[in-house]
PDB file of N, CA and C in Angstrom:
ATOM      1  N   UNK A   1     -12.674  33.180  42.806  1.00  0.00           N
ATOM      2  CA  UNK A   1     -12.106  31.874  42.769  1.00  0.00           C
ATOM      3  C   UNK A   1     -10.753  31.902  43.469  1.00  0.00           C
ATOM      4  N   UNK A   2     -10.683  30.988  44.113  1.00  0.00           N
ATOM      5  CA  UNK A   2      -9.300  30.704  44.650  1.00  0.00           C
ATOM      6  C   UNK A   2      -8.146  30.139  43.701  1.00  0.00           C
ATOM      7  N   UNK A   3      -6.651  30.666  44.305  1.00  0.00           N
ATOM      8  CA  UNK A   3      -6.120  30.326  43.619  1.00  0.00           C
ATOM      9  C   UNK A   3      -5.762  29.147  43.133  1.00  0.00           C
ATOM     10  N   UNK A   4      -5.791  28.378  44.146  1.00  0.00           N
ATOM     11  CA  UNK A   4      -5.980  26.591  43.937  1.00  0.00           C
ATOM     12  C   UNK A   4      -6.518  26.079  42.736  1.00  0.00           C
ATOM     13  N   UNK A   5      -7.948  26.450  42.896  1.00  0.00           N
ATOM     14  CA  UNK A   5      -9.314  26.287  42.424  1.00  0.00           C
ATOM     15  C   UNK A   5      -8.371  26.791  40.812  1.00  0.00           C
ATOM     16  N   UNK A   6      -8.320  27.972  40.488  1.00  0.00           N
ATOM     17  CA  UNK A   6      -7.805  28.226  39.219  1.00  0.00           C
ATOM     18  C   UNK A   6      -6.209  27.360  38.673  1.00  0.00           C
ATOM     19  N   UNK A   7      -5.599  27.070  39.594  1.00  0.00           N
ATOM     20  CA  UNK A   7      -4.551  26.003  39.137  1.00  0.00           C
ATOM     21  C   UNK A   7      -5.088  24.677  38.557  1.00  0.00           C
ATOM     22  N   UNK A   8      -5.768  24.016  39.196  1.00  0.00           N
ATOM     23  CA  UNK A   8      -6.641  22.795  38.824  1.00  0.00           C
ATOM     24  C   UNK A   8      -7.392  22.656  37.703  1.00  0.00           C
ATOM     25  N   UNK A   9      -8.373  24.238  37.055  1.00  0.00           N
ATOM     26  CA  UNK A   9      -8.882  24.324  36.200  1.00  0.00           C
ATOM     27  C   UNK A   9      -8.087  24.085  34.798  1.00  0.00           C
ATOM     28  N   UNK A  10      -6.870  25.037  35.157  1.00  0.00           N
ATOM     29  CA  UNK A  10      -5.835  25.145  34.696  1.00  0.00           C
ATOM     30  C   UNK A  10      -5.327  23.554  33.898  1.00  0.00           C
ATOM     31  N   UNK A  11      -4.830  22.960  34.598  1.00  0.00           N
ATOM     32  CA  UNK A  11      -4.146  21.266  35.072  1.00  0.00           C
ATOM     33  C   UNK A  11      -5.016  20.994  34.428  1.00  0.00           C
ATOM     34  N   UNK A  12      -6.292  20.632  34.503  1.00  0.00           N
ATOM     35  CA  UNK A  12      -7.535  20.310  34.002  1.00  0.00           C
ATOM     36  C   UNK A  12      -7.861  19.799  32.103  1.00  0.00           C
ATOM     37  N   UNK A  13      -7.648  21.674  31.956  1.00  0.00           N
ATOM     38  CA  UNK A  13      -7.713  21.977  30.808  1.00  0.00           C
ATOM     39  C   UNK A  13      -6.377  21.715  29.907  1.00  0.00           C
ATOM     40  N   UNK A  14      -5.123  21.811  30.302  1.00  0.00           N
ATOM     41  CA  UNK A  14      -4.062  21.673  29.520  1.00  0.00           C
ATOM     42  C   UNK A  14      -4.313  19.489  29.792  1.00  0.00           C
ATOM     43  N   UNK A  15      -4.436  19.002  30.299  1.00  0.00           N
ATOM     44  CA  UNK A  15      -4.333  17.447  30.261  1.00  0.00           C
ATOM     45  C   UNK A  15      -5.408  17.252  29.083  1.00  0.00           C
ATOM     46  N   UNK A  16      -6.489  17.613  29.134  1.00  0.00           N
ATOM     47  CA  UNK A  16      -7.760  17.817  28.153  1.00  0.00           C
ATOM     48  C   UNK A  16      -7.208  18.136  26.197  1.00  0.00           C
ATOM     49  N   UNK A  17      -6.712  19.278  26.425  1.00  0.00           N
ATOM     50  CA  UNK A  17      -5.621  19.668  25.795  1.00  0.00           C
ATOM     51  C   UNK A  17      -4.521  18.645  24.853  1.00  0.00           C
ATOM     52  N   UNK A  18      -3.822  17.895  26.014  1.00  0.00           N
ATOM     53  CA  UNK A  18      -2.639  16.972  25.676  1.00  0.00           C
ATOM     54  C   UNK A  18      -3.580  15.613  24.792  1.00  0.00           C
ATOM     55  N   UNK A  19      -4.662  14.896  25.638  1.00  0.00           N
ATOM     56  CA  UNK A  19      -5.181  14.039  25.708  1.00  0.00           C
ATOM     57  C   UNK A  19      -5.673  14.286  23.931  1.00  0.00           C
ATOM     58  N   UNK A  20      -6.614  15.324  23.644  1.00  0.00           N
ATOM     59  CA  UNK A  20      -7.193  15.644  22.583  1.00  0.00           C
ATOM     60  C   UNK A  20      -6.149  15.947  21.417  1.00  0.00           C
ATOM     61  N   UNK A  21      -5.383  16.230  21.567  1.00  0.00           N
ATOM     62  CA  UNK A  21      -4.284  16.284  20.607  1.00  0.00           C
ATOM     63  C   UNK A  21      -3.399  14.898  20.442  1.00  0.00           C
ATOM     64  N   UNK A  22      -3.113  14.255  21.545  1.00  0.00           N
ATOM     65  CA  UNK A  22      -2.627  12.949  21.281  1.00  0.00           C
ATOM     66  C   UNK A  22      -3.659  11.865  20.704  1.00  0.00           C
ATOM     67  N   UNK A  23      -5.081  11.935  20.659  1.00  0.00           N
ATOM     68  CA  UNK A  23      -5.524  10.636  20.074  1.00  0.00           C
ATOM     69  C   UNK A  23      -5.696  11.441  18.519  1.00  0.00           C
ATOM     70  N   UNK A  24      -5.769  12.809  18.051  1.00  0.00           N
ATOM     71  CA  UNK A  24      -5.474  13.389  16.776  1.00  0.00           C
ATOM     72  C   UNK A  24      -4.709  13.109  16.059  1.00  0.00           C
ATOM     73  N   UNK A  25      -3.411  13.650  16.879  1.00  0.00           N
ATOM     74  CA  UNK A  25      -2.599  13.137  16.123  1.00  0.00           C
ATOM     75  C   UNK A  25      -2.196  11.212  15.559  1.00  0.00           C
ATOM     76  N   UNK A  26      -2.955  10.619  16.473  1.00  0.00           N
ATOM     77  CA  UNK A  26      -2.410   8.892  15.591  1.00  0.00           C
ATOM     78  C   UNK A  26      -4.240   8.395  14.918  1.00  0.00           C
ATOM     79  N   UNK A  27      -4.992   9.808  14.871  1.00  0.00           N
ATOM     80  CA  UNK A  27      -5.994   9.209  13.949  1.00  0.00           C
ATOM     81  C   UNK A  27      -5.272   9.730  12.593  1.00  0.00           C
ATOM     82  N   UNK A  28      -4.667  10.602  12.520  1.00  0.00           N
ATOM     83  CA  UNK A  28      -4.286  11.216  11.224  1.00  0.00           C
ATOM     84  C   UNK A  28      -3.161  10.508  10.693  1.00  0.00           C
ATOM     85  N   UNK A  29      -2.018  10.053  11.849  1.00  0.00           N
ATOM     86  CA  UNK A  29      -1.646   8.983  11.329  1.00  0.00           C
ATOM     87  C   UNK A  29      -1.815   7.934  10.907  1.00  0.00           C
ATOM     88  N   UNK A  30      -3.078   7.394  11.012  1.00  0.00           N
ATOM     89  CA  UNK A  30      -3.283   5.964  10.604  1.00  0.00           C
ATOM     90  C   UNK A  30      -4.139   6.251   9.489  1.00  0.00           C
ATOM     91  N   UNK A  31      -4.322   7.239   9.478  1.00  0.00           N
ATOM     92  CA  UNK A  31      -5.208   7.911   7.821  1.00  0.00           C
ATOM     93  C   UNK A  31      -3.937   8.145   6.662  1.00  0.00           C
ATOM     94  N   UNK A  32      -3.306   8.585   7.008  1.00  0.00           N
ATOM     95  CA  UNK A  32      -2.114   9.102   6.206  1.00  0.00           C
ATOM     96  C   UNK A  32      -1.389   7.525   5.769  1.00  0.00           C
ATOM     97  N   UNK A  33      -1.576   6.868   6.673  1.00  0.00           N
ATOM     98  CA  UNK A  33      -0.498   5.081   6.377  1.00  0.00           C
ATOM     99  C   UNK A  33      -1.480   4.795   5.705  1.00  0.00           C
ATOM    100  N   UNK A  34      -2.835   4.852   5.754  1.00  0.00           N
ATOM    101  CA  UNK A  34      -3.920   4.207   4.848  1.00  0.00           C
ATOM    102  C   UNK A  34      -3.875   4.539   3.515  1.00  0.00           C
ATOM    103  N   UNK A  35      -3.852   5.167   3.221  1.00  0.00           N
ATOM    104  CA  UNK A  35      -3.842   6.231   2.170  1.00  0.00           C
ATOM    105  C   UNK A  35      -2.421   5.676   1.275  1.00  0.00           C
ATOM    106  N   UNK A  36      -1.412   6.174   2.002  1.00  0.00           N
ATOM    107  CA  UNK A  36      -0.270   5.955   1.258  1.00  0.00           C
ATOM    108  C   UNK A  36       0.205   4.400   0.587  1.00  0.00           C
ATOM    109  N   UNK A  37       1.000   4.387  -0.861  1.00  0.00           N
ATOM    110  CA  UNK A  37       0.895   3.647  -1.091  1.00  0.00           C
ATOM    111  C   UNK A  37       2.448   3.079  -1.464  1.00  0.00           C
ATOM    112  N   UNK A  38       2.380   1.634  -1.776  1.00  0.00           N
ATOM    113  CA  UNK A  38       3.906   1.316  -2.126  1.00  0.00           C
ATOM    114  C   UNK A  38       3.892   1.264  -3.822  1.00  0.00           C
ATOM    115  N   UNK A  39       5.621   1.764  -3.399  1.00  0.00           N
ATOM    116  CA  UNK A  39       6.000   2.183  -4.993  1.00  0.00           C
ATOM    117  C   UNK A  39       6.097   1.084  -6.154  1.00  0.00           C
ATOM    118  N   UNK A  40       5.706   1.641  -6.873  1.00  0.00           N
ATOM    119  CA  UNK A  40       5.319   0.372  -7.953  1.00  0.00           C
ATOM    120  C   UNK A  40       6.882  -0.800  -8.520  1.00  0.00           C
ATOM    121  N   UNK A  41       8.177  -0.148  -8.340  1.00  0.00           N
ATOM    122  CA  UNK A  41       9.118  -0.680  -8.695  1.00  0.00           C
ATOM    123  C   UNK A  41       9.018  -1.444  -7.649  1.00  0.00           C
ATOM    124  N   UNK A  42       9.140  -1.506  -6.028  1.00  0.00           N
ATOM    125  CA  UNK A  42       9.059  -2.478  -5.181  1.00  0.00           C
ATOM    126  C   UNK A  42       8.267  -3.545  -4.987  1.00  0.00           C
ATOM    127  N   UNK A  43       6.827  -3.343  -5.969  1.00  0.00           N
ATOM    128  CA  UNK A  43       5.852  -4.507  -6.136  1.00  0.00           C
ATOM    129  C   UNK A  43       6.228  -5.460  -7.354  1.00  0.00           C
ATOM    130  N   UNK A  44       7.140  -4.831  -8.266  1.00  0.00           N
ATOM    131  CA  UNK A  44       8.033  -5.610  -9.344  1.00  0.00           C
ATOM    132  C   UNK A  44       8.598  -6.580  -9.192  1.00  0.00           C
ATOM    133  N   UNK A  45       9.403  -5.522  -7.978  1.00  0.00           N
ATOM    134  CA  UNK A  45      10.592  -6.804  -7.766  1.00  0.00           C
ATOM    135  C   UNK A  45      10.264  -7.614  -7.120  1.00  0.00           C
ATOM    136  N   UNK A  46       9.683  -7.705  -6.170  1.00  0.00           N
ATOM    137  CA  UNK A  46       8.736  -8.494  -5.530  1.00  0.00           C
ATOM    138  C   UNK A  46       8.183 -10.033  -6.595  1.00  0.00           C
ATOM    139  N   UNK A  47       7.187  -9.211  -7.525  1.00  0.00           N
ATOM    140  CA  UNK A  47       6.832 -10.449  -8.586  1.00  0.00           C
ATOM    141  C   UNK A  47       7.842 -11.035  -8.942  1.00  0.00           C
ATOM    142  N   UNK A  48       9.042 -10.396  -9.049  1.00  0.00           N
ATOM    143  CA  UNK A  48      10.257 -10.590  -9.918  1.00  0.00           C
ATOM    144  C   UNK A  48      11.071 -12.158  -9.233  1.00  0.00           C
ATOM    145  N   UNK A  49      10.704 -11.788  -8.420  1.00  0.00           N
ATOM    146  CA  UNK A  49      11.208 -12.938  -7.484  1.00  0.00           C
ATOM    147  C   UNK A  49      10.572 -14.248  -7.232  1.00  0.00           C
ATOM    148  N   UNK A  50       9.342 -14.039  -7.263  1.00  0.00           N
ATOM    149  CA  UNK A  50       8.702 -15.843  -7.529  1.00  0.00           C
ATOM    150  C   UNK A  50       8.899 -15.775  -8.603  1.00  0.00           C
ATOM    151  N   UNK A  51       8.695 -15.365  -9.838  1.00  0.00           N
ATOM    152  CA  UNK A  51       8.835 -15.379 -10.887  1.00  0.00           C
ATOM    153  C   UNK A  51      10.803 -16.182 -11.345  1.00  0.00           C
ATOM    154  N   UNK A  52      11.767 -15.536 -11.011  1.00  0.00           N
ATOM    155  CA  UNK A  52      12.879 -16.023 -10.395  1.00  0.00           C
ATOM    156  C   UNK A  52      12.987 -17.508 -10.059  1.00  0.00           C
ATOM    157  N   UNK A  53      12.323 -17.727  -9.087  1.00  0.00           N
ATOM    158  CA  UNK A  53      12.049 -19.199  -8.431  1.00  0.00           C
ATOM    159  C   UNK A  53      12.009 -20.520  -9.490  1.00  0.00           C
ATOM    160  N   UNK A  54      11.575 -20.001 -10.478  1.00  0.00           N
ATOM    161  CA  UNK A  54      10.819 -21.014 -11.248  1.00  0.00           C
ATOM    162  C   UNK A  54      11.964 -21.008 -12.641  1.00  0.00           C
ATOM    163  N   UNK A  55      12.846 -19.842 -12.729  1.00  0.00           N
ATOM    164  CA  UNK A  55      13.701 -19.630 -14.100  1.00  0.00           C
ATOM    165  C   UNK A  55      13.980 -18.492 -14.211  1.00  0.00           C
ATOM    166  N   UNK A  56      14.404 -18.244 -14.960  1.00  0.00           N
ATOM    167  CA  UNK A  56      14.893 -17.352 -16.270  1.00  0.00           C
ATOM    168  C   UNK A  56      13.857 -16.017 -16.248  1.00  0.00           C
ATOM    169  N   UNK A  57      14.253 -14.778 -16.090  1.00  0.00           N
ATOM    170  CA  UNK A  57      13.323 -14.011 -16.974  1.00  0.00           C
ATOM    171  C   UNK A  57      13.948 -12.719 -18.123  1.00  0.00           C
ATOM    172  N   UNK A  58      13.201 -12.874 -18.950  1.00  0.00           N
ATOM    173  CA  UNK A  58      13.344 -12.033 -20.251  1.00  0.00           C
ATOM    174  C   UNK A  58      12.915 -10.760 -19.960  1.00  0.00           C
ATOM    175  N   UNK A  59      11.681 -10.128 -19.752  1.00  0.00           N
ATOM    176  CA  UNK A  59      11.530  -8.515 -19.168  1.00  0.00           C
ATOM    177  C   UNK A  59      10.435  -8.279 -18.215  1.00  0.00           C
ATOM    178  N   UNK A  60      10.897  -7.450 -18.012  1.00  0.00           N
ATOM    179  CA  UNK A  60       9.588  -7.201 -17.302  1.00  0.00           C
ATOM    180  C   UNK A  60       9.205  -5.546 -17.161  1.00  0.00           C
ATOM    181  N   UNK A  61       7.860  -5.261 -17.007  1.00  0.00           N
ATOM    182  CA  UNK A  61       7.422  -3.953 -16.403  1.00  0.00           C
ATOM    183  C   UNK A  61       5.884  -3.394 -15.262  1.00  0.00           C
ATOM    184  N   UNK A  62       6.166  -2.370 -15.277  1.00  0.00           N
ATOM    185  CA  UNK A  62       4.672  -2.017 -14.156  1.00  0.00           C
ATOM    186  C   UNK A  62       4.660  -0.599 -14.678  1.00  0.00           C
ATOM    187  N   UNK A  63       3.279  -0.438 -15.040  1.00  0.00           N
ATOM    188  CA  UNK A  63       2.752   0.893 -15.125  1.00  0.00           C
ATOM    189  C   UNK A  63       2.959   2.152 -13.710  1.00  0.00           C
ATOM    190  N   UNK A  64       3.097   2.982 -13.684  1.00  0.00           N
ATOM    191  CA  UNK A  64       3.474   3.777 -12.469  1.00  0.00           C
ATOM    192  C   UNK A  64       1.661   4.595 -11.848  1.00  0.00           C
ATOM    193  N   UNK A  65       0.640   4.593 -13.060  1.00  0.00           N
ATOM    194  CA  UNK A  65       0.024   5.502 -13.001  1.00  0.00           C
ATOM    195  C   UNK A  65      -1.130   4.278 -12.043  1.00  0.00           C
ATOM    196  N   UNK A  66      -1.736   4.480 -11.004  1.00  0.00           N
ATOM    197  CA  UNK A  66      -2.543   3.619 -10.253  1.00  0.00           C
ATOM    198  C   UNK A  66      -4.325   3.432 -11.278  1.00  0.00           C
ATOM    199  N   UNK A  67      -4.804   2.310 -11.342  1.00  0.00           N
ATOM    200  CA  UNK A  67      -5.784   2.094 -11.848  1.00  0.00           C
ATOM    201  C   UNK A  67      -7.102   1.455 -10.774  1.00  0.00           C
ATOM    202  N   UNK A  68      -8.271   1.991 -10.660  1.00  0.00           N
ATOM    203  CA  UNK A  68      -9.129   1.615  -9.901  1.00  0.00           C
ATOM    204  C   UNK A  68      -9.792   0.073 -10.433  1.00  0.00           C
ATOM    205  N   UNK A  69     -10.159  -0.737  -9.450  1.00  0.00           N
ATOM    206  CA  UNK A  69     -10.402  -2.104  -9.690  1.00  0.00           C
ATOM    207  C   UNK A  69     -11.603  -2.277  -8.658  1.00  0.00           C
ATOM    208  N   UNK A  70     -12.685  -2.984  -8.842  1.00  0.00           N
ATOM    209  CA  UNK A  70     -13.682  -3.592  -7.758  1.00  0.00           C
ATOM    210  C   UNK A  70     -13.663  -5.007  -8.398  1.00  0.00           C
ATOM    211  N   UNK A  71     -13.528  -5.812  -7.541  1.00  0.00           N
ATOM    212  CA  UNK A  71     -13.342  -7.463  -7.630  1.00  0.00           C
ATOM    213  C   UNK A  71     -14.344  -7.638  -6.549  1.00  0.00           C
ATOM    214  N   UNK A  72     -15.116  -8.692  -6.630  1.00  0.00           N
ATOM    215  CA  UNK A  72     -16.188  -9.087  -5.529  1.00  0.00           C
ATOM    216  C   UNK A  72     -16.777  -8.040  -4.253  1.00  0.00           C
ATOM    217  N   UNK A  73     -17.177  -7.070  -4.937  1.00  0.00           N
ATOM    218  CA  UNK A  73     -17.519  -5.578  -4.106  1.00  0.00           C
ATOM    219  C   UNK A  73     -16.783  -5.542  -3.186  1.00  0.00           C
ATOM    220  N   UNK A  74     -15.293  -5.637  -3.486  1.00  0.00           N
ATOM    221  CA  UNK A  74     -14.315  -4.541  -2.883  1.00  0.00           C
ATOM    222  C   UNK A  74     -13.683  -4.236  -3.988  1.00  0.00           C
ATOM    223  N   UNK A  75     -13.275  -2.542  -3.849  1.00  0.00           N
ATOM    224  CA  UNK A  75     -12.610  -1.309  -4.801  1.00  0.00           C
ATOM    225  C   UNK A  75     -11.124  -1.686  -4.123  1.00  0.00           C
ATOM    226  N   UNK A  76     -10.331  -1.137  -4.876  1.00  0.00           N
ATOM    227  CA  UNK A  76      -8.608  -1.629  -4.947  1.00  0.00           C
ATOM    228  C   UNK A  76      -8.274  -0.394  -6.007  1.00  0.00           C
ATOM    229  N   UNK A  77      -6.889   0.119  -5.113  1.00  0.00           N
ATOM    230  CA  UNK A  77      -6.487   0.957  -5.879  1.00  0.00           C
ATOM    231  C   UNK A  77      -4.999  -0.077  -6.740  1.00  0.00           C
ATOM    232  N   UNK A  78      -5.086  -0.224  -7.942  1.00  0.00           N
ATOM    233  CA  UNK A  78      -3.637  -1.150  -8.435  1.00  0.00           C
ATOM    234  C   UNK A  78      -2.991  -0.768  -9.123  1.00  0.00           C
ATOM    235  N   UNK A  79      -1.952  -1.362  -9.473  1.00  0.00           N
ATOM    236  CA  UNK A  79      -0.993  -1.808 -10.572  1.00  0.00           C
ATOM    237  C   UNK A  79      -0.934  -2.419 -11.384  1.00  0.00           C
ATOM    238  N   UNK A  80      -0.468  -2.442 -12.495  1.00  0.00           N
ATOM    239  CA  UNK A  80      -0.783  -3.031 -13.523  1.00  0.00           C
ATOM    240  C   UNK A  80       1.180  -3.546 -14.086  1.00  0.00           C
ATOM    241  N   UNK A  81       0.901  -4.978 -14.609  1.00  0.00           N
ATOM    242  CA  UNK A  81       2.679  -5.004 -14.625  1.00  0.00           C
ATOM    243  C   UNK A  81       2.649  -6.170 -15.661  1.00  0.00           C
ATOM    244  N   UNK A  82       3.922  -7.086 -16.204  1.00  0.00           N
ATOM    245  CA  UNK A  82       3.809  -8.017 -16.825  1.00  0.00           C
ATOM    246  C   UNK A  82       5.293  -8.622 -16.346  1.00  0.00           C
ATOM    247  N   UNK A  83       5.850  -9.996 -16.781  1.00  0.00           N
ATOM    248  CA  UNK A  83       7.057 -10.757 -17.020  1.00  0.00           C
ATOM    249  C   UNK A  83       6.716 -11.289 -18.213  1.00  0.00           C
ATOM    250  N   UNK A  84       7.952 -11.300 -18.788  1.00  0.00           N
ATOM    251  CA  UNK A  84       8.165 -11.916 -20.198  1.00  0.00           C
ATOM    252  C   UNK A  84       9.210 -13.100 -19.921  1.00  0.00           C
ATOM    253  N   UNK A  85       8.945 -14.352 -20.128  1.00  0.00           N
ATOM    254  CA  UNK A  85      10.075 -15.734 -20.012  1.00  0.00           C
ATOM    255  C   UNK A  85      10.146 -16.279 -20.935  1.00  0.00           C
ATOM    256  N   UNK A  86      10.741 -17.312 -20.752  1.00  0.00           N
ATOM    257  CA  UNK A  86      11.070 -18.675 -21.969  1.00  0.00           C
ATOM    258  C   UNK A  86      10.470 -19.962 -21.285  1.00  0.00           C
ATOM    259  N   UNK A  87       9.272 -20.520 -22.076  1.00  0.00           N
ATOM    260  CA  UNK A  87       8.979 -21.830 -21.548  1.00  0.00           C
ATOM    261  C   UNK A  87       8.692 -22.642 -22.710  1.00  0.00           C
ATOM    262  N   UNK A  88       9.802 -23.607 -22.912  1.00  0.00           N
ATOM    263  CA  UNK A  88       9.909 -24.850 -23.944  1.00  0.00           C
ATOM    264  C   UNK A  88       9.816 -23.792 -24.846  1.00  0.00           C
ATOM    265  N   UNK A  89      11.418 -23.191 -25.160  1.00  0.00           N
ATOM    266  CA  UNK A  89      11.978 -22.513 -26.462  1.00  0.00           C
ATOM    267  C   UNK A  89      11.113 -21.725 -26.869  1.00  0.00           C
ATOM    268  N   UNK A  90      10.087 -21.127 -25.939  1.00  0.00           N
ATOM    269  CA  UNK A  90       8.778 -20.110 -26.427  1.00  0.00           C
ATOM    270  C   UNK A  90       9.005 -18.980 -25.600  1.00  0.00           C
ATOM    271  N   UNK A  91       8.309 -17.882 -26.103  1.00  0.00           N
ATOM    272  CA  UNK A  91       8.462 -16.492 -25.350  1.00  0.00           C
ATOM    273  C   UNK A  91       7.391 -16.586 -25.014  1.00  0.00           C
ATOM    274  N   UNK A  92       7.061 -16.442 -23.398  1.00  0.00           N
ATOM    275  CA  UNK A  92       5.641 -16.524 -23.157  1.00  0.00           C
ATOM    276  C   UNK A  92       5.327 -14.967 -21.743  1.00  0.00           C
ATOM    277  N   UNK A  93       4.120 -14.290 -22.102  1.00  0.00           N
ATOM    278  CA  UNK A  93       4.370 -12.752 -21.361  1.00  0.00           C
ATOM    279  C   UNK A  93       2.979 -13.337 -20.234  1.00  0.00           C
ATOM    280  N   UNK A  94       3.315 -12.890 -19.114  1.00  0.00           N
ATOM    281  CA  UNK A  94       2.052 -13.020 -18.001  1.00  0.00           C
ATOM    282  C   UNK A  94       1.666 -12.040 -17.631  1.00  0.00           C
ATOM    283  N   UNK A  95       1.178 -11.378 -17.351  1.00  0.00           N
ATOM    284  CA  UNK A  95       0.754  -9.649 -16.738  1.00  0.00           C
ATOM    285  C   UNK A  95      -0.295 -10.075 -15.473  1.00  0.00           C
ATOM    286  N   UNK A  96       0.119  -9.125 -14.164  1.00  0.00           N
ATOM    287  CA  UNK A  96      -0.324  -9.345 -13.016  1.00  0.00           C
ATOM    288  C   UNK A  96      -0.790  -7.928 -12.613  1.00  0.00           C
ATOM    289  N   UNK A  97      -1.745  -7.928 -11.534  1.00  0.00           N
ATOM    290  CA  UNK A  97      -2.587  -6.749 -10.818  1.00  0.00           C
ATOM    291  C   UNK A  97      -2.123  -6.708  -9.197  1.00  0.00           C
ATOM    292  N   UNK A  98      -2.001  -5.747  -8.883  1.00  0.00           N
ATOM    293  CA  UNK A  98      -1.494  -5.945  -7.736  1.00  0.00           C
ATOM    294  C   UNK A  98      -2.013  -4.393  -6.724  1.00  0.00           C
ATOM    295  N   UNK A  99      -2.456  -4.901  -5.918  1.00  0.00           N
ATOM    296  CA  UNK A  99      -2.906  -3.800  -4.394  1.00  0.00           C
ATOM    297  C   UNK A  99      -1.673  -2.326  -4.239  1.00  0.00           C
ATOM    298  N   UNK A 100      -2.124  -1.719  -4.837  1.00  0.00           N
ATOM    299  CA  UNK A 100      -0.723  -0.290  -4.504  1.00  0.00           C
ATOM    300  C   UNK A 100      -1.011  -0.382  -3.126  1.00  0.00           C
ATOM    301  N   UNK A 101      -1.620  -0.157  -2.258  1.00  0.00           N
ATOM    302  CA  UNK A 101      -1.377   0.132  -0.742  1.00  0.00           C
ATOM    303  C   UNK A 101      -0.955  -1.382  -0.280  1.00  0.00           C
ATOM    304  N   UNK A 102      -1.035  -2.438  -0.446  1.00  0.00           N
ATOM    305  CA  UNK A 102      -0.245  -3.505   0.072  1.00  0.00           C
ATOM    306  C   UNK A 102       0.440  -4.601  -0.622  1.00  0.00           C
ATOM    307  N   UNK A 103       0.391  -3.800  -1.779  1.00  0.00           N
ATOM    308  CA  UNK A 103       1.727  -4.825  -2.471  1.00  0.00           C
ATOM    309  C   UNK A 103       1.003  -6.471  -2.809  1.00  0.00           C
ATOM    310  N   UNK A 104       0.079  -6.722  -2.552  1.00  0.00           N
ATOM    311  CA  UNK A 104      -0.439  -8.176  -3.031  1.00  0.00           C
ATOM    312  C   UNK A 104      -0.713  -8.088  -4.121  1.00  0.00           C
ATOM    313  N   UNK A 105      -0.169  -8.953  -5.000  1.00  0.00           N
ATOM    314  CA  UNK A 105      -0.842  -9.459  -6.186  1.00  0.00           C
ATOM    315  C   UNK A 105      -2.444 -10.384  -6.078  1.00  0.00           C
ATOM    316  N   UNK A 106      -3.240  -9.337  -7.143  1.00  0.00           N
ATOM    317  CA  UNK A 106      -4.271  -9.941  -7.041  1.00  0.00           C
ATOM    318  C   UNK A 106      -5.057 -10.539  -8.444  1.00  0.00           C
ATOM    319  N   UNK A 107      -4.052 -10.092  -9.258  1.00  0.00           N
ATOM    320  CA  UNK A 107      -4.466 -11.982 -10.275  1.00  0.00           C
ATOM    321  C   UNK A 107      -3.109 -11.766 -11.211  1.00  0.00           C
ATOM    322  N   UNK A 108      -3.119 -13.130 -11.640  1.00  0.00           N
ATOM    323  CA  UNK A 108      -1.614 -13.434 -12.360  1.00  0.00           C
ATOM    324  C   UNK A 108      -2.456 -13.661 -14.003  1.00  0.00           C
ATOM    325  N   UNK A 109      -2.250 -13.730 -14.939  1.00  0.00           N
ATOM    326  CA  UNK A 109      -2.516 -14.163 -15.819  1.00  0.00           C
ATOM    327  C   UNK A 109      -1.634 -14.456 -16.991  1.00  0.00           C
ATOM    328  N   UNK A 110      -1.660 -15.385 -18.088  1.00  0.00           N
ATOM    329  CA  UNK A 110      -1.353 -15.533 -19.063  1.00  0.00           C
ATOM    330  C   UNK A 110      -1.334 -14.870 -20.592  1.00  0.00           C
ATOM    331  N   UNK A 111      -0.614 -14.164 -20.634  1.00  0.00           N
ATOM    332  CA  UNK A 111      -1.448 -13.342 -22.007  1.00  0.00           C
ATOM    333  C   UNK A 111      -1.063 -14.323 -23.665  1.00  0.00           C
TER     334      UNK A 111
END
């Protein structure tokens, strides 16, 4: 083989190389962002804040430990949380579910 001929192979194989390692590396990144989730105090405060909108609040909390959910055959990894307020001189507690990987609340309720 000429030396040419072996430079090119060369060139060849290291671009092959670059190419195969660069679409690796942002599949693993976008696996790793999938995966990861937001912290449960930031989905709080979050509620904390429409909640805010409307008045007053007395307490509130969110479980830290993630709970599996399927709602209309889709699985959800969540949170589990509550607010405690005052409506017409009453203590009244709501507890909400919410998406750990995107932070949406996905039902509010009344307890």
């Amino acid at each position: 083989m000429e030396k040419s001929s072996k430079l090119n192979w060369l060139g060849m194989g290291l671009a092959f190389g670059t190419v195969v390692g660069a679409v690796g590396g942002i599949v693993a990144t976008h696996c790793y962002h999938k995966r990861q989730t937001i912290h449960p105090e930031i989905i709080l405060e979050n509620v904390k804040t429409f909640f805010l909108a409307e008045g007053s609040i007395e307490g509130s909390w969110i479980e830290f430990s993630r709970h599996p959910l399927r709602k209309f055959a889709i699985e959800y990894d969540t949170y589990t949380g509550g607010i405690t307020r005052k409506e017409d001189d009453q203590i009244v507690q709501y507890e909400f579910i919410a998406d750990a990987h995107t932070g949406t609340v996905l039902d509010i309720y009344r307890v």
